[in-house]
Protein backbone atom coordinates (compact mmCIF):
# COMPACT_ATOMS: atom_id res chain seq x y z
CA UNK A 1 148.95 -164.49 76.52
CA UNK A 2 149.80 -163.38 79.95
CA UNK A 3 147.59 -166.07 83.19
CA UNK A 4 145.04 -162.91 83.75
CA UNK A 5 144.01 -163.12 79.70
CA UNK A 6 143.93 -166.58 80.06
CA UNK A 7 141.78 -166.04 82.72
CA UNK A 8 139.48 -163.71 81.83
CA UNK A 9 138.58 -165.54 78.28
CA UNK A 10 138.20 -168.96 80.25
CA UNK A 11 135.88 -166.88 82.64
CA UNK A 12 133.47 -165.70 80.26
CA UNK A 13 133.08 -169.05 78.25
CA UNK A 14 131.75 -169.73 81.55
CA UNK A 15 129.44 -167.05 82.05
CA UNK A 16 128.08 -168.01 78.50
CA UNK A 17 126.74 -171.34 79.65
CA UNK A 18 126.29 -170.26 83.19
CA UNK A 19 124.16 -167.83 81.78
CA UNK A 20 121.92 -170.50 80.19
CA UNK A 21 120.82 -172.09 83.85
CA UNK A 22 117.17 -169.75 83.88
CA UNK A 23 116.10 -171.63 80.84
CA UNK A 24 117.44 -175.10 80.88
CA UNK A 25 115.83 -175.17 84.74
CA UNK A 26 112.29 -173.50 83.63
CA UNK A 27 112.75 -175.93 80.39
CA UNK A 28 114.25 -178.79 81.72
CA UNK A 29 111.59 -179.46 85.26
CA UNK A 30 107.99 -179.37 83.82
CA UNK A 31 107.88 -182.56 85.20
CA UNK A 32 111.17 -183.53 87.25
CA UNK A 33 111.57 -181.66 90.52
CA UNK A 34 115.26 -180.67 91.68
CA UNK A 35 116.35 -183.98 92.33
CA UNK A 36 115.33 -185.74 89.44
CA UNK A 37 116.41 -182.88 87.12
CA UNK A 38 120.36 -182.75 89.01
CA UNK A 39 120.32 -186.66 88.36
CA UNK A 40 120.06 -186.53 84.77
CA UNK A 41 121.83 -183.78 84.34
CA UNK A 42 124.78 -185.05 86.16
CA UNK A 43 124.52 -187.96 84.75
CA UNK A 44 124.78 -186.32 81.01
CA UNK A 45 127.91 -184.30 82.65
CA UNK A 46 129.90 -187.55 83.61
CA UNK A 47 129.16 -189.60 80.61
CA UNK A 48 130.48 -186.63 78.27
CA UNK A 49 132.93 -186.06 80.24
CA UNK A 50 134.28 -189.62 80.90
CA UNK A 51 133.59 -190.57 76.80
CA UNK A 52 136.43 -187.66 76.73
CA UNK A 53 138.97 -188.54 78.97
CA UNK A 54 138.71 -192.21 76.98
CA UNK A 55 139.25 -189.87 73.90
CA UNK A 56 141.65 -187.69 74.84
CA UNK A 57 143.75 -190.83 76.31
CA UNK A 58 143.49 -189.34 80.50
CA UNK A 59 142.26 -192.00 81.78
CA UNK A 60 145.45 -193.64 82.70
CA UNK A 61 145.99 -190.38 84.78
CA UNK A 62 143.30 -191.85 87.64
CA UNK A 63 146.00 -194.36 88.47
CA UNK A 64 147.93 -192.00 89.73
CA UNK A 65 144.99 -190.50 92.67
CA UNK A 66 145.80 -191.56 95.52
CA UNK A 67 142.98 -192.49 98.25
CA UNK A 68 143.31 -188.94 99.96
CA UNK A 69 142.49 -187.75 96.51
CA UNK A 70 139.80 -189.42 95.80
CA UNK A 71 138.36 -188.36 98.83
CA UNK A 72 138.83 -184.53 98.23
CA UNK A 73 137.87 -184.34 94.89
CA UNK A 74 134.35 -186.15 95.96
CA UNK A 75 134.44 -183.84 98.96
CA UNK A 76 134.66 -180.97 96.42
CA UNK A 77 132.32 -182.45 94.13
CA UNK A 78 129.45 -182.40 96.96
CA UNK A 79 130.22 -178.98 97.68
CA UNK A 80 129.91 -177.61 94.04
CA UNK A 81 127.79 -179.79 91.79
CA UNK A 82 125.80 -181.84 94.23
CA UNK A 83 124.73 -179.55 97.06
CA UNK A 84 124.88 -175.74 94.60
CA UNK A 85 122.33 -176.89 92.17
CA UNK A 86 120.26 -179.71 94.66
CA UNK A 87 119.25 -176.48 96.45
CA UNK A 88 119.47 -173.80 93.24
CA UNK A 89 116.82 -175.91 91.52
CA UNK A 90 114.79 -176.49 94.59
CA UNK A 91 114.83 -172.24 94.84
CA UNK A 92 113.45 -171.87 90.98
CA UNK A 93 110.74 -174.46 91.66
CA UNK A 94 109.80 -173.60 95.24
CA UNK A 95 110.72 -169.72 95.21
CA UNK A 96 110.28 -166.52 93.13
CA UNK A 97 113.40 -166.87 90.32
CA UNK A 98 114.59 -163.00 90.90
CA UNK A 99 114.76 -163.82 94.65
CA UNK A 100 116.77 -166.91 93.66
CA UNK A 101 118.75 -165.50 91.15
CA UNK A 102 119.78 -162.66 93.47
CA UNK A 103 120.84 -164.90 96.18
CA UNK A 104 122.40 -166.57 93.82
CA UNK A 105 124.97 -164.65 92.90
CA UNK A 106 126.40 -163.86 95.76
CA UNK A 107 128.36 -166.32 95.56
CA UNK A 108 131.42 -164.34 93.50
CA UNK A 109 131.24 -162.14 96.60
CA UNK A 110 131.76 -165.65 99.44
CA UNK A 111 134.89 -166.54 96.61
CA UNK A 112 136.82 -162.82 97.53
CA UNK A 113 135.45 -163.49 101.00
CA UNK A 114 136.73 -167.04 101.11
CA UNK A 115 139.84 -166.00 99.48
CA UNK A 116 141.44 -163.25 101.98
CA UNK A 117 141.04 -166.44 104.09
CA UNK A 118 142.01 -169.44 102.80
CA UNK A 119 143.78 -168.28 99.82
CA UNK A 120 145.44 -165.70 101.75
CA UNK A 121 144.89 -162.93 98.85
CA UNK A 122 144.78 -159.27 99.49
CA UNK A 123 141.86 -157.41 99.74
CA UNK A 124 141.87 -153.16 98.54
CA UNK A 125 139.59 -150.67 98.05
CA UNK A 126 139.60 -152.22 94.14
CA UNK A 127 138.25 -155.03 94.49
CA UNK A 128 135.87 -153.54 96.57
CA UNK A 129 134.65 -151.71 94.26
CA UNK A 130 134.38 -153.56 91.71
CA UNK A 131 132.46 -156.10 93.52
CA UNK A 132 129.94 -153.70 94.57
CA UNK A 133 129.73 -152.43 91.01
CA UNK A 134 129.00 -155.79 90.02
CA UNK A 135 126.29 -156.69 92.22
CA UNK A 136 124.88 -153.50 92.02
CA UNK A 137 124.48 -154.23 88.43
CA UNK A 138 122.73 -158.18 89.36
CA UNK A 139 119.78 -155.94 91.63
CA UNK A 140 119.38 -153.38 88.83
CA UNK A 141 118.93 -156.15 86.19
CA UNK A 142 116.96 -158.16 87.88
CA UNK A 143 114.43 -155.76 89.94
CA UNK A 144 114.47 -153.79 86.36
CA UNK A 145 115.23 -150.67 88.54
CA UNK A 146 111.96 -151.12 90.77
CA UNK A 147 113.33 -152.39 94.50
CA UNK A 148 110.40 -152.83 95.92
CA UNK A 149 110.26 -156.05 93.77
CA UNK A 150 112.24 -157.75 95.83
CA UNK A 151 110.45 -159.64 98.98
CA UNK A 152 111.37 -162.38 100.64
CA UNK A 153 108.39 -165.23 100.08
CA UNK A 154 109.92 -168.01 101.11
CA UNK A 155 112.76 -167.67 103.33
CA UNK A 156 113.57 -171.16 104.31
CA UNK A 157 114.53 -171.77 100.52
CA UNK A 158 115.83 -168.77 99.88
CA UNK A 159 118.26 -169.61 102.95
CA UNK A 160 119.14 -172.88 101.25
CA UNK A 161 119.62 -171.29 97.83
CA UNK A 162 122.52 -168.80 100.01
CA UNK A 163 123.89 -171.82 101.71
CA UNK A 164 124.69 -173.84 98.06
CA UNK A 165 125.73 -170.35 96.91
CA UNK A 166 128.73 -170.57 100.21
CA UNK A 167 129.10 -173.98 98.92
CA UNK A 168 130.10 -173.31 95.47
CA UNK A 169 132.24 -170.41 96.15
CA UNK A 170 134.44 -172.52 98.79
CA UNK A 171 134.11 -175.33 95.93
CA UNK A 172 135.88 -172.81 93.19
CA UNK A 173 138.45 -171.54 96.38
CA UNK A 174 139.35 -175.12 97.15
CA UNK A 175 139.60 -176.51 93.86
CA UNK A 176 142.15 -173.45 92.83
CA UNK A 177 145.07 -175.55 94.56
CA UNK A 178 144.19 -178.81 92.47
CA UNK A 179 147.07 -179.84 90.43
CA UNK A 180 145.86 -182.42 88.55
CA UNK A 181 144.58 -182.74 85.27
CA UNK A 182 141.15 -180.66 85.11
CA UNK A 183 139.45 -182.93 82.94
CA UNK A 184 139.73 -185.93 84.97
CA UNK A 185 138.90 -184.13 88.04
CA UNK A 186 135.54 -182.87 86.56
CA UNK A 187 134.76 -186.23 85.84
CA UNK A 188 135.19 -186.90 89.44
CA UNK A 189 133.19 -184.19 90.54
CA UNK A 190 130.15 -185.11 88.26
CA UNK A 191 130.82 -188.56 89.36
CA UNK A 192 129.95 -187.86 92.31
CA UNK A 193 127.21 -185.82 91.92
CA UNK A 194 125.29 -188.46 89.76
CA UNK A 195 125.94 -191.24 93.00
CA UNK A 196 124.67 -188.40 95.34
CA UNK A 197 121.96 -186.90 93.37
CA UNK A 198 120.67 -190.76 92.53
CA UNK A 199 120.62 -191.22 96.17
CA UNK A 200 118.60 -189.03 97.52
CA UNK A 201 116.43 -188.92 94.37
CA UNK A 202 115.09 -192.20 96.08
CA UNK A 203 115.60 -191.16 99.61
CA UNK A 204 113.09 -187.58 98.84
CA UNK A 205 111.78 -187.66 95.48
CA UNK A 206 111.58 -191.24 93.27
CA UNK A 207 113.06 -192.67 89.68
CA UNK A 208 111.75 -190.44 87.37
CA UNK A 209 112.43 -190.19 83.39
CA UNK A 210 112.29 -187.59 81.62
CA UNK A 211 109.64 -186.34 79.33
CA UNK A 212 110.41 -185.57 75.54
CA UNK A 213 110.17 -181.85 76.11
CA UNK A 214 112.89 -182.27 78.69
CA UNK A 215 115.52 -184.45 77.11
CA UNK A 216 116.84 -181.34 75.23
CA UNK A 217 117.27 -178.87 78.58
CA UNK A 218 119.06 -181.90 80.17
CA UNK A 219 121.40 -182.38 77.45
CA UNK A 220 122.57 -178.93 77.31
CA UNK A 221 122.40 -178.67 80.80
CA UNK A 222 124.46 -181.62 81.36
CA UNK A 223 127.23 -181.26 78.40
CA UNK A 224 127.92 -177.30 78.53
CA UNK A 225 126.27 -175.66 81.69
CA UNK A 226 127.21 -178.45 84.39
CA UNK A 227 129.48 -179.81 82.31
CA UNK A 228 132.72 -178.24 79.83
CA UNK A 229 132.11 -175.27 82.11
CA UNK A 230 133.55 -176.68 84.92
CA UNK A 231 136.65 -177.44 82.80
CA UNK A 232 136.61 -173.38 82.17
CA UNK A 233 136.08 -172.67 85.36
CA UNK A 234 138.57 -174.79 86.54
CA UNK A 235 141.34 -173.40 84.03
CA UNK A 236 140.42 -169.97 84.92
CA UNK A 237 141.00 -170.32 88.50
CA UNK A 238 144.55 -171.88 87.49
CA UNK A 239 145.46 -168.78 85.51
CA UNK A 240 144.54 -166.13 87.34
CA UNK A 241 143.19 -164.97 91.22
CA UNK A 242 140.18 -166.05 92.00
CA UNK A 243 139.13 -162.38 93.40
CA UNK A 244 139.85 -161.50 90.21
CA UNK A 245 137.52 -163.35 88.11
CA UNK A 246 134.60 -162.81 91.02
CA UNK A 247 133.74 -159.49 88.81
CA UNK A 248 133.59 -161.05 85.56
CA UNK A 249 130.76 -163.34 86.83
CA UNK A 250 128.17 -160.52 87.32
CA UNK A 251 127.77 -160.55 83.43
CA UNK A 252 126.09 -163.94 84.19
CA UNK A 253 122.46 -162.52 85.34
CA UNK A 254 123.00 -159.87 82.30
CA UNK A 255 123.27 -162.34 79.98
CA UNK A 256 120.69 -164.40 81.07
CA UNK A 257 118.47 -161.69 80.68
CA UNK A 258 119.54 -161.53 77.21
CA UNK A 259 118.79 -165.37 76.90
CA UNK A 260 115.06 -164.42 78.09
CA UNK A 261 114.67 -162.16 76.24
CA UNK A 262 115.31 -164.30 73.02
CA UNK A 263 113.92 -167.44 74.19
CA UNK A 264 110.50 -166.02 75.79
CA UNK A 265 110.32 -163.34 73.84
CA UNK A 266 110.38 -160.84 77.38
CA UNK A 267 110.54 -156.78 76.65
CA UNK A 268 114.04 -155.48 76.96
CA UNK A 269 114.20 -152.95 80.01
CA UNK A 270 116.44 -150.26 80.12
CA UNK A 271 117.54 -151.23 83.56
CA UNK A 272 119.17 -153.84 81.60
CA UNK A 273 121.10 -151.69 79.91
CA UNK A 274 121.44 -149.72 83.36
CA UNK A 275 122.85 -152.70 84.89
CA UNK A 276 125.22 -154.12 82.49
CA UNK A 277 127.49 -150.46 82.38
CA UNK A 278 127.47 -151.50 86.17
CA UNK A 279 128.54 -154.88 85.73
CA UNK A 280 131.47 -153.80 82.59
CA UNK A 281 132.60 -150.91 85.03
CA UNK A 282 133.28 -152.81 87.54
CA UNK A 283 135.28 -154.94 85.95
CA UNK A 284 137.04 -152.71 84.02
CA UNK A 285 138.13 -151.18 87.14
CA UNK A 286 139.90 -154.37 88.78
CA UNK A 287 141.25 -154.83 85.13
CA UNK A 288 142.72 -152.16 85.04
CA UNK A 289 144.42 -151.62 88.47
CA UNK A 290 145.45 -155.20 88.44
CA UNK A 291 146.81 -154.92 85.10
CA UNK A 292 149.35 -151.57 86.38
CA UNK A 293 150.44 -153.23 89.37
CA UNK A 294 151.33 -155.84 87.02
CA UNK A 295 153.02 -153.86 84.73
């Protein structure tokens, strides 16, 4: 199995989970607000994810960080599981979710950004194209082919919800060159999103626990959205260029939909449908171009 396989199945065990963030964040804060909700969440994330380093025998492998490390890795961790979701669940409890969900996701489009860049990587007509085919696909699905539904309502927090977007896209750039091992470097990460999140849960919000109805949302928020993800997501960046798994992510918002769909029982639109040939084209086409000028 060749790195852009590798890649691309890594990359959608991602979008899988990622695609389960709409419902364990509607679930999840009927009574927690954003920083309450990241705390526990996090907090789930590092204690999985530490009980498996024990497991898997890592944890002698932290030893081996040296200070500077230590220091990037939390730097890292900031960007992409402290500040991404502080201000992503602050947008779906402040801000219409399709305005949210649409800034959202422009994030795959700041990692080929961030990548010509900082990663140096080439940018064609392609990739392009295949972005635009993607994200073309995220405003069809989520307007459900009506345009006018978008508007603005809160710009502030929409502005913030675009700003932890940046974040996370220089947080999957940056964490491409990382050479250590991926599951002791998510730990780090979630590490230090718990310390940051419990911070400034009692600098802006206050020690909350969660109710009973929220206990399951925060578990499978914690363990596979925020959590094992990351360790896919990581991988996936290894294997393959990160431009080229920016396309694959635009299946996220299509599967959420899905998600909806089954978990609120919402009517299926057939700008779903609409949008989804969008999303597969576009990927298809960077598949297959990148694939020949591999061959």
């Amino acid at each position: 199995m060749n790195g852009r396989v590798k890649g691309t199945v890594y990359v959608l065990v991602c979008v899988a989970f990622w695609a389960l963030i709409p419902v364990v964040a509607k679930l999840g804060q009927t009574s927690l607000d954003n920083h309450q909700f990241l705390f526990w969440s996090s907090l789930v994330s590092f204690i999985v994810l530490g009980l498996s380093v024990l497991v898997t025998g890592n944890l002698n492998k932290f030893s081996e960080y040296s200070l500077k490390d230590w220091g990037y890795l939390s730097v890292l961790g900031l960007l992409g599981t402290y500040i991404y979701y502080l201000f992503l669940y602050l947008g779906y409890s402040k801000a219409v979710g399709m305005e949210v969900l649409v800034i959202q996701y422009t994030w795959p489009i700041f990692i080929v950004i961030f990548s010509i860049f900082i990663l140096k990587e080439k940018l064609n007509i392609i990739k392009i194209s295949a972005i635009t085919l993607g994200f073309a696909g995220v405003i069809i699905v989520l307007t459900k082919g009506n345009f006018s539904n978008i508007n603005i309502s809160n710009g502030p927090v929409i502005a913030l919800v675009g700003a932890g977007a940046a974040c996370f896209a220089l947080f999957s750039v940056l964490s491409k060159n990382i050479k250590k091992e991926p599951l002791g470097v998510v730990t780090v990460y979630f590490l230090t999103a718990t310390l940051a999140s419990f911070i400034s849960m009692q600098y802006f919000s206050g020690f909350a626990v969660p109710s009973s109805s929220e206990i399951i949302p925060i578990l499978v928020n914690g363990i596979l959205v925020n959590g094992f993800s990351y360790l896919f997501w990581l991988l996936a960046l290894r294997s393959t260029e990160a431009s080229w798994l920016a396309p694959y992510v635009f299946i996220t918002p299509v599967l959420s939909a899905i998600y909806l769909i089954v978990f609120f029982n919402e009517p299926f639109a057939a700008a779903y449908g609409i949008g989804l040939i969008f999303v597969v084209t576009g990927g298809l086409i960077n598949s297959i171009k990148m694939e020949n000028n591999h061959n």
